[in-house]
N, C-alpha and C. Protein backbone atom coordinates (compact mmCIF):
# COMPACT_ATOMS: atom_id res chain seq x y z
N UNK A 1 38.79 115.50 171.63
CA UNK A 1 38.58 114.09 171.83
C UNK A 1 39.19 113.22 170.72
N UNK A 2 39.68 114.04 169.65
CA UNK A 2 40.04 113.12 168.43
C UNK A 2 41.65 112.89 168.16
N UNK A 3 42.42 113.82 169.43
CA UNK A 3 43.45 113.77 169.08
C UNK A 3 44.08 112.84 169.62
N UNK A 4 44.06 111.77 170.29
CA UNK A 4 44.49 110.52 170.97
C UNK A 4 44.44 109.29 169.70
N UNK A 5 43.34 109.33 168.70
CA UNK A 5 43.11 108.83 167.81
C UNK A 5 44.26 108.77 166.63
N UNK A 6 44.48 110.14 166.39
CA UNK A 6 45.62 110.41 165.70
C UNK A 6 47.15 110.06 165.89
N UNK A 7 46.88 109.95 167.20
CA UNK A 7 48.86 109.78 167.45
C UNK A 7 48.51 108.05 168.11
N UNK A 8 47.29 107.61 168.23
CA UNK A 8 47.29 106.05 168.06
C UNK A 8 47.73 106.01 166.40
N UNK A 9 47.02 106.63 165.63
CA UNK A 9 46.99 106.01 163.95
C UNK A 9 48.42 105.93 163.63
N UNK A 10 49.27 107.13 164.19
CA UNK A 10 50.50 107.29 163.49
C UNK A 10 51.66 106.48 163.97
N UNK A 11 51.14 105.98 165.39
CA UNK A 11 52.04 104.92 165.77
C UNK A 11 51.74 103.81 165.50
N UNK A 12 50.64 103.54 165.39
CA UNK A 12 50.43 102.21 164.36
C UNK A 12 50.80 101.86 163.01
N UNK A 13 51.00 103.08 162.43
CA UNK A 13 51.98 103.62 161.10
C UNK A 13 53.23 103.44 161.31
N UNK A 14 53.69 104.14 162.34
CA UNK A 14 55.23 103.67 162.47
C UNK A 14 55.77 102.30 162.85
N UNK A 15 54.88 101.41 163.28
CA UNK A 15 55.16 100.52 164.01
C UNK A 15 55.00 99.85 162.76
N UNK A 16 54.12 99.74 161.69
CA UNK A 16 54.14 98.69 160.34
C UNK A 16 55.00 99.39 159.77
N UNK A 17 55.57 100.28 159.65
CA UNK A 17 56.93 100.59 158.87
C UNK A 17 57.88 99.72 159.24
N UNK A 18 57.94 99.68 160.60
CA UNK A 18 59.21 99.69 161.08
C UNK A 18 59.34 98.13 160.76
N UNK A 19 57.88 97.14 161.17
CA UNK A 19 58.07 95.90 161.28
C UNK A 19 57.72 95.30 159.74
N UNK A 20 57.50 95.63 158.76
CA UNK A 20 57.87 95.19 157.67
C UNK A 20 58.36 95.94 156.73
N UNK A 21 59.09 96.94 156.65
CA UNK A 21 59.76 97.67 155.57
C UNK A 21 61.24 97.36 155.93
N UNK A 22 61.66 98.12 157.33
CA UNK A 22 63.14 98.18 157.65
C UNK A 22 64.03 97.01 157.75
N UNK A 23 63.37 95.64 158.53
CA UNK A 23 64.24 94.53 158.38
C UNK A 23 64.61 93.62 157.04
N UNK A 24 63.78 94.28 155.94
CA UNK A 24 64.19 94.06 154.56
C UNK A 24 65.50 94.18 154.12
N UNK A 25 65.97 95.79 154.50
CA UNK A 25 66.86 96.74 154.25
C UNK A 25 68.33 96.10 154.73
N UNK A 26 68.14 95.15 156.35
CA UNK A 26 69.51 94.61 156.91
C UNK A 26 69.20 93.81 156.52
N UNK A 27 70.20 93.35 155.73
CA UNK A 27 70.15 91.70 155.28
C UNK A 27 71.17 90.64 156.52
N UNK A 28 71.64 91.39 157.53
CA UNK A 28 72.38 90.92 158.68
C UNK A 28 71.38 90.54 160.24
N UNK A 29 70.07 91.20 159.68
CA UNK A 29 69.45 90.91 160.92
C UNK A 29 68.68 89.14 160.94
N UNK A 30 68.95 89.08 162.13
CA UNK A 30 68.82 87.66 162.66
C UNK A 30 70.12 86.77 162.41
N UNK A 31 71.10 86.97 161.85
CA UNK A 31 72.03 86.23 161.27
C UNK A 31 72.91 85.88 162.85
N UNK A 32 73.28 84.62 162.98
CA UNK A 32 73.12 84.37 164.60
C UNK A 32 75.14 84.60 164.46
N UNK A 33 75.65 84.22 163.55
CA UNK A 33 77.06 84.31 163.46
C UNK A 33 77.85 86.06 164.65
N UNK A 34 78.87 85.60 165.23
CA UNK A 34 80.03 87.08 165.17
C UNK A 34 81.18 86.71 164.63
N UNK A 35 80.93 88.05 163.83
CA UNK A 35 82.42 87.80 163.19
C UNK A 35 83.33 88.64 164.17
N UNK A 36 84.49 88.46 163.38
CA UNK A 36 85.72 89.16 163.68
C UNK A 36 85.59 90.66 163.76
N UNK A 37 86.30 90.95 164.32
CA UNK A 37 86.35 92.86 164.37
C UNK A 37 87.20 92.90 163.51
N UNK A 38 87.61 93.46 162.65
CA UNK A 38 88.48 94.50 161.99
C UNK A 38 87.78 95.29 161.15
N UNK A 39 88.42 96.41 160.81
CA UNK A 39 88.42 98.14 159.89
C UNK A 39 87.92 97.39 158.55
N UNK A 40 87.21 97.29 157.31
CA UNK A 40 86.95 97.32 156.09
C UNK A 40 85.95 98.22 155.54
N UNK A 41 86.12 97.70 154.28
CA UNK A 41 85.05 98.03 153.69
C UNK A 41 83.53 97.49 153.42
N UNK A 42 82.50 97.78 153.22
CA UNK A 42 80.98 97.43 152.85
C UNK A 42 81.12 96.47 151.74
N UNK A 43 80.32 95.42 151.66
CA UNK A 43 79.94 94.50 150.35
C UNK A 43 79.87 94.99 149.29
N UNK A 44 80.08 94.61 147.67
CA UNK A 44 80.32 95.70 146.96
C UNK A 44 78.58 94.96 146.83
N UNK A 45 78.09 95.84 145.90
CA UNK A 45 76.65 95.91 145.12
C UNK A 45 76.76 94.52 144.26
N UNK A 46 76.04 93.74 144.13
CA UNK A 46 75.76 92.41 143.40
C UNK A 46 76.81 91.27 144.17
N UNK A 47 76.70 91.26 145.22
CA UNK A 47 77.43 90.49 145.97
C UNK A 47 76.60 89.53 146.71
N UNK A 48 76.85 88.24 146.99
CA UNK A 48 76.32 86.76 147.36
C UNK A 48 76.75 86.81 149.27
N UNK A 49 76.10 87.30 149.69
CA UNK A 49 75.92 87.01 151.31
C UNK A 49 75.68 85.62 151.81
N UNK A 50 76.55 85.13 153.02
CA UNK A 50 76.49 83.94 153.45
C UNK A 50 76.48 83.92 154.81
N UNK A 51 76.30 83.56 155.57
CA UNK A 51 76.63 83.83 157.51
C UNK A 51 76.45 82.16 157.58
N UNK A 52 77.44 81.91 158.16
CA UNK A 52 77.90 80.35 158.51
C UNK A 52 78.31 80.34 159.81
N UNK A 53 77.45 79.29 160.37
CA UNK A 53 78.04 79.03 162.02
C UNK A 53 77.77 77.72 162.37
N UNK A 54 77.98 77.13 163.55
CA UNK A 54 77.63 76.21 164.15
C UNK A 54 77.05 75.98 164.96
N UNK A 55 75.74 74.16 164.92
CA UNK A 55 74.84 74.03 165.76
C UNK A 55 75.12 72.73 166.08
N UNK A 56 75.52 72.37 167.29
CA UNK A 56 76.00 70.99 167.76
C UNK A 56 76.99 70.49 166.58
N UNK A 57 76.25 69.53 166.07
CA UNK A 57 77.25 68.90 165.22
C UNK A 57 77.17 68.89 164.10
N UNK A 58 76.55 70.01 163.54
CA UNK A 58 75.98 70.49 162.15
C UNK A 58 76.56 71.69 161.59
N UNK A 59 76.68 72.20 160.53
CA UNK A 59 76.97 73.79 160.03
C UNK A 59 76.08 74.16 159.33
N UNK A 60 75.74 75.16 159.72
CA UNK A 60 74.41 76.20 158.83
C UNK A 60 75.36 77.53 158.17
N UNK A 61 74.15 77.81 157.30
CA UNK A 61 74.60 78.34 155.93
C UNK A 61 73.32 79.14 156.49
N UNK A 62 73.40 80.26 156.04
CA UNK A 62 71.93 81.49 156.68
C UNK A 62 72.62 82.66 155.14
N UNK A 63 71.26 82.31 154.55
CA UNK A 63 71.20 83.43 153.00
C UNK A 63 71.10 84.80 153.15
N UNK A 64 70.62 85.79 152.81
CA UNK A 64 70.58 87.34 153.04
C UNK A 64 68.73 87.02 152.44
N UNK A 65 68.28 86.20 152.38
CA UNK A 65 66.67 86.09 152.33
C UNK A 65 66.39 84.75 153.54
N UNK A 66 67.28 84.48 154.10
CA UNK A 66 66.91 83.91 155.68
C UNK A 66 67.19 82.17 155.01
N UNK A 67 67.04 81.93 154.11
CA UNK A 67 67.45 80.79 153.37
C UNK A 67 68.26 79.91 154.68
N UNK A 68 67.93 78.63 154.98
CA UNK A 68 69.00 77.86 155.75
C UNK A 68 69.83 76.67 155.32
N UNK A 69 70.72 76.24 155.37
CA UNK A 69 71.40 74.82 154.76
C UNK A 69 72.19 74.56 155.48
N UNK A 70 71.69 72.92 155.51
CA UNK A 70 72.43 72.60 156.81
C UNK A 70 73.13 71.30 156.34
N UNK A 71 74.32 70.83 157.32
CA UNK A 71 75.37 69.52 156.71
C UNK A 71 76.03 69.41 157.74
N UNK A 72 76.77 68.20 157.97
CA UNK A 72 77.38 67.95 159.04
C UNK A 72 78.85 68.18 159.17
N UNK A 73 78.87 68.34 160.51
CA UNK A 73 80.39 69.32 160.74
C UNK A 73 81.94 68.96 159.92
N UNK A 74 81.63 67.20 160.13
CA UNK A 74 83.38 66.87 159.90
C UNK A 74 82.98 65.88 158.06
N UNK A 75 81.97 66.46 157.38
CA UNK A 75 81.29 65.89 156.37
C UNK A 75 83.00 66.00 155.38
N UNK A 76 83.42 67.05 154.85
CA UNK A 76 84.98 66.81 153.98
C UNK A 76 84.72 66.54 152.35
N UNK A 77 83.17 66.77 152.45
CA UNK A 77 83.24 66.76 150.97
C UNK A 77 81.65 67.52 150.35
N UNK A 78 81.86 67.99 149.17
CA UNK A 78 81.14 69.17 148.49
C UNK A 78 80.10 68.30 148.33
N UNK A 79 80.05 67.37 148.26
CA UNK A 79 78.45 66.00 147.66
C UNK A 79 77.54 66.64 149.28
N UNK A 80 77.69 66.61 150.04
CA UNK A 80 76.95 67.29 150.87
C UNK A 80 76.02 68.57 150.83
N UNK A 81 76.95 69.21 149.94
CA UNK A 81 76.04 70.98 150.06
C UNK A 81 75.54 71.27 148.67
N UNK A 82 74.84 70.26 148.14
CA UNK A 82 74.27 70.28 147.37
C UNK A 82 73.08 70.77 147.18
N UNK A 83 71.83 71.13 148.10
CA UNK A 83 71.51 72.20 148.11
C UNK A 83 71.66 73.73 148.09
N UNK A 84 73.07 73.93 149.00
CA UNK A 84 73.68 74.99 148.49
C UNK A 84 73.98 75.31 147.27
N UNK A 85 74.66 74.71 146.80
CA UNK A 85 75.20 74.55 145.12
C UNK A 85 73.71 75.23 144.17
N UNK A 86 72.79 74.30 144.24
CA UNK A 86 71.72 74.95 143.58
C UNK A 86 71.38 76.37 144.10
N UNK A 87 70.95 76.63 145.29
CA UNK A 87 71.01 77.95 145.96
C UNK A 87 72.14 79.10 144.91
N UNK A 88 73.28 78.63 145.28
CA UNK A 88 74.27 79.74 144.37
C UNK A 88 74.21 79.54 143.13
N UNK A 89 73.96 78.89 141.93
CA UNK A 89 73.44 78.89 140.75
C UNK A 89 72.77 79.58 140.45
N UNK A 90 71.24 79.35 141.04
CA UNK A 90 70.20 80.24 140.99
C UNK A 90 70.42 81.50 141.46
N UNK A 91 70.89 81.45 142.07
CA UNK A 91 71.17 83.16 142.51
C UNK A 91 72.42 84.29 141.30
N UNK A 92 73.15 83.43 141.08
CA UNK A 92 74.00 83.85 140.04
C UNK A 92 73.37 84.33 138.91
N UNK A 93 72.55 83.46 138.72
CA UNK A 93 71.47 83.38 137.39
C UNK A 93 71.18 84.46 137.50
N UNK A 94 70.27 84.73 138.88
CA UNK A 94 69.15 86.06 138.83
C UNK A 94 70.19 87.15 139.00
N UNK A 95 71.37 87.40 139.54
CA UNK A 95 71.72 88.42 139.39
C UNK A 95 72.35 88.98 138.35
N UNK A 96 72.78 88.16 137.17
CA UNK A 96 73.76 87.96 136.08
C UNK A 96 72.07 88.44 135.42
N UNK A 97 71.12 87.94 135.26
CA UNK A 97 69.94 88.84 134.38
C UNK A 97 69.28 90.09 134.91
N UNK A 98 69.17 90.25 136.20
CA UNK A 98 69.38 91.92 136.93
C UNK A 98 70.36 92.76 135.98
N UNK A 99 71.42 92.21 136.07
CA UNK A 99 72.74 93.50 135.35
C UNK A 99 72.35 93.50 134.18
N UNK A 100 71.56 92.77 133.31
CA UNK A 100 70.96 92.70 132.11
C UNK A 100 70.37 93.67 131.71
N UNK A 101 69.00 93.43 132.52
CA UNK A 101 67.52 93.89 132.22
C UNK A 101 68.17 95.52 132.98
N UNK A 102 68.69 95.69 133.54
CA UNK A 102 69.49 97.29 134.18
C UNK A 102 70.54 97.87 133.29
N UNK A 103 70.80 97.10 131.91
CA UNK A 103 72.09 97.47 131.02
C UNK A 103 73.50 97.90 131.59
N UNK A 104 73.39 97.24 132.84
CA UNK A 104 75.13 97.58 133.29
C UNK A 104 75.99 95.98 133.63
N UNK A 105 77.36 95.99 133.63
CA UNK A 105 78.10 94.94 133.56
C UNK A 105 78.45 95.07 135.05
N UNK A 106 79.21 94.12 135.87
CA UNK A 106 79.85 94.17 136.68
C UNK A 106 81.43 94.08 135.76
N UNK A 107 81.82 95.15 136.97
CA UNK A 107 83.47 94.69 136.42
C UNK A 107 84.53 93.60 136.62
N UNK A 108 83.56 93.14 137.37
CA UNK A 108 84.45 92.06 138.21
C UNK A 108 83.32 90.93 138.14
N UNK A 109 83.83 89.41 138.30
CA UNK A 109 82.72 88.83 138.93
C UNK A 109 81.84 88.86 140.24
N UNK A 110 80.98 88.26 140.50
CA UNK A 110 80.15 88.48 141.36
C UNK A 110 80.56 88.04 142.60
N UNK A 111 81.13 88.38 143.77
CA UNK A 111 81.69 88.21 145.03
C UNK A 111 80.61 87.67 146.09
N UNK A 112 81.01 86.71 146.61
CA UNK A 112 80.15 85.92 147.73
C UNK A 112 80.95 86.31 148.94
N UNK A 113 80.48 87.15 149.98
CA UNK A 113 80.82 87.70 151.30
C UNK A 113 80.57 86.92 152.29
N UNK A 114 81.00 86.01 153.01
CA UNK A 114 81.00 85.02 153.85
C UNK A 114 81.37 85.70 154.96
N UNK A 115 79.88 85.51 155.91
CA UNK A 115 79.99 85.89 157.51
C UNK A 115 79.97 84.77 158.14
N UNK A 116 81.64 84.32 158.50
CA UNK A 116 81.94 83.17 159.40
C UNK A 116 82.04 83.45 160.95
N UNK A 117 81.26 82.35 161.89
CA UNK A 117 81.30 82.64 163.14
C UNK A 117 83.10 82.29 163.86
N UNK A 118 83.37 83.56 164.28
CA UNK A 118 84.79 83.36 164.83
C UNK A 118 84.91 81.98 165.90
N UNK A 119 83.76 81.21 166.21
CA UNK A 119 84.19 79.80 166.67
C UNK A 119 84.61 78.98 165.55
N UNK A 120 84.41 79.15 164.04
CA UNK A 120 84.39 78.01 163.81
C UNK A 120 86.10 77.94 162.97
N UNK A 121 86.47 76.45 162.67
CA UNK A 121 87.70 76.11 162.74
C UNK A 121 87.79 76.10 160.66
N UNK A 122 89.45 76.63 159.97
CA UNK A 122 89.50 76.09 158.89
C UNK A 122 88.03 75.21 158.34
N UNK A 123 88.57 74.09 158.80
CA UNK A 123 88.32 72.70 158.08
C UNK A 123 86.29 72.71 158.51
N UNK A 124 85.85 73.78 158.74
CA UNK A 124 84.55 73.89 158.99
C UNK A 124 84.04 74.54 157.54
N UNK A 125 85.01 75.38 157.30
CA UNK A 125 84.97 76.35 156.33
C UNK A 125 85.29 75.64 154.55
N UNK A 126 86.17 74.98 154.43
CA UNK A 126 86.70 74.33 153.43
C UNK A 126 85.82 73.75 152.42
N UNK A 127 84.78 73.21 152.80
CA UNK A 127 83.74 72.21 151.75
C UNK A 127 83.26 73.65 151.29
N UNK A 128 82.76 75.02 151.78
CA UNK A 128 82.10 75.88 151.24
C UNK A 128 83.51 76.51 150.34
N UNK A 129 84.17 76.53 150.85
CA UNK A 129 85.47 77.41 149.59
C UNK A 129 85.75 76.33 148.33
N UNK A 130 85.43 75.20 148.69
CA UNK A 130 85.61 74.39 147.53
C UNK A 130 84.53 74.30 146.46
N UNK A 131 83.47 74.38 147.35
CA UNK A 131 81.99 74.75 146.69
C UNK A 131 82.34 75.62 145.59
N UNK A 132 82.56 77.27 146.10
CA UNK A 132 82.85 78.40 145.43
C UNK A 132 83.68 78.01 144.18
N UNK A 133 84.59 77.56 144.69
CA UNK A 133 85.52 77.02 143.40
C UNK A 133 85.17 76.06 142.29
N UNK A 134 84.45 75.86 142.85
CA UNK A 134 83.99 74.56 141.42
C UNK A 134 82.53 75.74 140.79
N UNK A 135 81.98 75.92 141.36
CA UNK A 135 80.99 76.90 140.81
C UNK A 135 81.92 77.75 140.10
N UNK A 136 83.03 78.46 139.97
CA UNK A 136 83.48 79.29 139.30
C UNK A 136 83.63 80.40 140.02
N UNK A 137 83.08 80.87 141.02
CA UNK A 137 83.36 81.77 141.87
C UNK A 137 85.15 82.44 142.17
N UNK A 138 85.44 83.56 141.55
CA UNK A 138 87.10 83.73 141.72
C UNK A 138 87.16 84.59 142.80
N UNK A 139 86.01 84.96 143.30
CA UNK A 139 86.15 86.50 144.67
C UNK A 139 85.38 85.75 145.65
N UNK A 140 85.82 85.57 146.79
CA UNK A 140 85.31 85.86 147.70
C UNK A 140 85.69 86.53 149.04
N UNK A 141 84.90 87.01 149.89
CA UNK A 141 85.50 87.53 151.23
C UNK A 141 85.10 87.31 152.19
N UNK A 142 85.73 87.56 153.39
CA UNK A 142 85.01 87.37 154.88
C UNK A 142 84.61 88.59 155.37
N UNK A 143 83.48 88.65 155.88
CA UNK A 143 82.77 89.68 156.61
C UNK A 143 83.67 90.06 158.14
N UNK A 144 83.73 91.39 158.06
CA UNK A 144 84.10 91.49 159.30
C UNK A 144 83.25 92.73 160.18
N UNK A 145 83.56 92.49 161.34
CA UNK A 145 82.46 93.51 161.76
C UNK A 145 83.68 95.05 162.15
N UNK A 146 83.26 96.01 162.10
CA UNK A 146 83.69 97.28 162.27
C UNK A 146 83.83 98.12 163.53
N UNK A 147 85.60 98.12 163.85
CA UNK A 147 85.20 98.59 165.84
C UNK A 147 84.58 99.40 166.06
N UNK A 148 84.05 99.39 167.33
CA UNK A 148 83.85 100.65 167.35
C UNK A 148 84.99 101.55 168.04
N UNK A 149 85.41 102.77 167.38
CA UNK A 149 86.17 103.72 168.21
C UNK A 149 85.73 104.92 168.44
């Protein structure tokens, strides 16, 4: 009579694993963007995740902690994403004292991986690469997704 009990407990176990441990792990889940297909490589380790797309007449910015920022489409200038701006500061910060308090350097600076939705145009994209650039940012890349073959 007790064994129905047990494989309730353990699926109730698996089921809080699954629903708060694993979607930690993808920092891509929920991210509403598709990118492009092509062959690459993985994000390197201490890298700044971004997924950017479009909502009517707005562009969202979606963090790798679900973070949102939003500005308008044909805006043409960085005075806009000024919440962003703080967003990537602070984040620089904390990861630049991570490599600290862990005694290792990056060899490179810290790379911001931008998952752009293949609708959106250049000039959607531009206020955030200019962003990067005035922050100091010298790496960045576009996410691409991986065919399948």
């Amino acid at each position: 009579m007790w064994f129905p009990i047990v494989s309730l407990i353990s699926f109730g176990l698996l089921l809080l694993v699954y629903g708060q441990v694993l979607p930690k792990y993808n920092q891509h889940l929920g991210a509403p963007t598709t990118p492009l297909v092509f062959d690459g490589k993985p994000s390197p380790e201490g890298s700044i995740w971004l997924s950017v797309h479009r909502d009517g007449n707005a562009i969202l910015a979606t963090t790798e902690d679900h973070q949102i920022f939003r500005w308008q489409r044909n805006t043409g200038t960085v005075n806009d994403l000024n919440l962003l701006r703080v967003f990537l500061e602070e984040r620089i910060r904390s990861l630049s004292f991570s490599a600290i308090l862990a005694k290792r350097i990056f060899l490179s600076q810290t790379m911001v991986v931008l998952a752009v939705d293949k609708s959106l145009v250049y000039a959607d994209v531009r206020p955030i690469i200019y962003l990067l650039s005035q922050l100091g940012f010298g790496r960045y890349a576009f996410e691409a997704k991986k065919p399948n073959t």
